[in-house]
Protein backbone atom coordinates (compact mmCIF):
# COMPACT_ATOMS: atom_id res chain seq x y z
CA UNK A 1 -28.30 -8.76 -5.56
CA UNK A 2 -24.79 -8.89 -4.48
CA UNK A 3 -23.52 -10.47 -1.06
CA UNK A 4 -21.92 -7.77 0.65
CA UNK A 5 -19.48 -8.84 3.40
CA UNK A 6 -16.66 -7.90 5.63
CA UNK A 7 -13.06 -8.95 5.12
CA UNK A 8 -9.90 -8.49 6.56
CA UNK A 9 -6.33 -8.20 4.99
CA UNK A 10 -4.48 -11.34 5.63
CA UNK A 11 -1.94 -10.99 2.62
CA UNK A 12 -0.62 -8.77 0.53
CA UNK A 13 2.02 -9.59 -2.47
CA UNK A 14 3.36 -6.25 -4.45
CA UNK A 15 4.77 -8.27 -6.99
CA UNK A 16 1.70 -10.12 -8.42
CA UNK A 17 -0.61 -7.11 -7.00
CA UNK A 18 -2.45 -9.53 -5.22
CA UNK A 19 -4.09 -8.93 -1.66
CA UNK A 20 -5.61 -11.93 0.21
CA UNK A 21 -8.68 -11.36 2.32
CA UNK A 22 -10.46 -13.78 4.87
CA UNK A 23 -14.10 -13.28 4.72
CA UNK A 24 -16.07 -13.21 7.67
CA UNK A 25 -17.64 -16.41 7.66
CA UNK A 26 -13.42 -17.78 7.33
CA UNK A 27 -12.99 -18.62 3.24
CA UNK A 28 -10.31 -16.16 1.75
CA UNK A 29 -10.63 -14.42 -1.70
CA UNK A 30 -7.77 -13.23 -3.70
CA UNK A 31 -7.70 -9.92 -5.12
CA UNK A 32 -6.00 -8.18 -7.72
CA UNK A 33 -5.66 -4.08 -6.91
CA UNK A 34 -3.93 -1.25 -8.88
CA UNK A 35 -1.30 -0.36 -5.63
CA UNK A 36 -0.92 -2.75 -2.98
CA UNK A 37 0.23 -0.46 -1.06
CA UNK A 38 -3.36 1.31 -0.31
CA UNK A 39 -3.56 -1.83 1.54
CA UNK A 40 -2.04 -3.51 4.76
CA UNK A 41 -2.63 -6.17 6.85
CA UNK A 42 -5.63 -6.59 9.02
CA UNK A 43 -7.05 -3.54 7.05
CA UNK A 44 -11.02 -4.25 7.28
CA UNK A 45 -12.41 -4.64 3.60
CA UNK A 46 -16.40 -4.60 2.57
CA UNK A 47 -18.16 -5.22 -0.64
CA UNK A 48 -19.01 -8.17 -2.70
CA UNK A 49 -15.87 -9.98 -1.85
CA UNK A 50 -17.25 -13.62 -2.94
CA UNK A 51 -18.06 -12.42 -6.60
CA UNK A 52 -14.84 -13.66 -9.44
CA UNK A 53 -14.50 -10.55 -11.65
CA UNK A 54 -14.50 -6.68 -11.46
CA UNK A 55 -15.60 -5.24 -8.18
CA UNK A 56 -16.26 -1.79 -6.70
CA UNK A 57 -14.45 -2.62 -2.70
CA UNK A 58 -14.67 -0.10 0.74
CA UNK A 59 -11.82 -0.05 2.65
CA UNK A 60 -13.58 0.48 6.08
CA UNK A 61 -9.95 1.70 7.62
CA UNK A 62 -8.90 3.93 5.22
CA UNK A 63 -12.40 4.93 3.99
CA UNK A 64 -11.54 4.77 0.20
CA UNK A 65 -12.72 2.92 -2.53
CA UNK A 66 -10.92 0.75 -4.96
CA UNK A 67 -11.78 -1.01 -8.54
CA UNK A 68 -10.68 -4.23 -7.71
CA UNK A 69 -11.01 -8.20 -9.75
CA UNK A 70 -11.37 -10.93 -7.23
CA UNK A 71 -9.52 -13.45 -8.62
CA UNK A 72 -10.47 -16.56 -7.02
CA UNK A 73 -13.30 -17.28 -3.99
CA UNK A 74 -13.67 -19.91 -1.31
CA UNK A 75 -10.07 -20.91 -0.54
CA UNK A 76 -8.48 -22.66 1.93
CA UNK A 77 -4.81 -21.06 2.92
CA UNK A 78 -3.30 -23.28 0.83
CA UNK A 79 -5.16 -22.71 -2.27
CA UNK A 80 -4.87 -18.78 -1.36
CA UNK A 81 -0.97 -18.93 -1.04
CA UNK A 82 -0.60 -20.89 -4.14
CA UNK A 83 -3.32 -17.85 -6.20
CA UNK A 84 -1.20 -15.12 -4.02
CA UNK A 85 2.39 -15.68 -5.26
CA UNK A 86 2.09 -17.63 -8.71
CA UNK A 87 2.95 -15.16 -11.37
């Protein structure tokens, strides 16, 4: 059964369509989205944010959905800025 958890926008990069999200418990996933800008920062996030691959995500302040691939899981901010901007 997948983890579901809360998450909050802590980067967003329109050129790689990559969002980064800290998870509650403080790791940070990276995500890969159709339009980054349906997102902004410290926009509250919830689904299975700690599973690599194709997700279905809740955007808790917009209330919409979005079809999402988490690209990597449990980084530290540097690992997440290096995943956020390389091409």
């Amino acid at each position: 059964m997948p983890k579901r958890t809360h998450g909050t926008v802590i980067g967003i990069n329109p050129k790689t369509s990559r969002i980064a999200i800290k998870v509650d418990f403080g790791d940070i996933s990276i995500l890969e989205v159709d339009d980054t800008s349906d997102f902004e920062i410290n926009h509250v996030l919830y689904g299975d944010l700690e599973q690599e691959g194709g997700n279905l995500i809740f955007n808790k302040t917009e209330k919409t959905e979005h079809d999402v691939y988490i690209q990597a899981t449990g980084c530290d901010y540097e690992t997440a800025q290096y995943q956020l901007f390389r091409a």
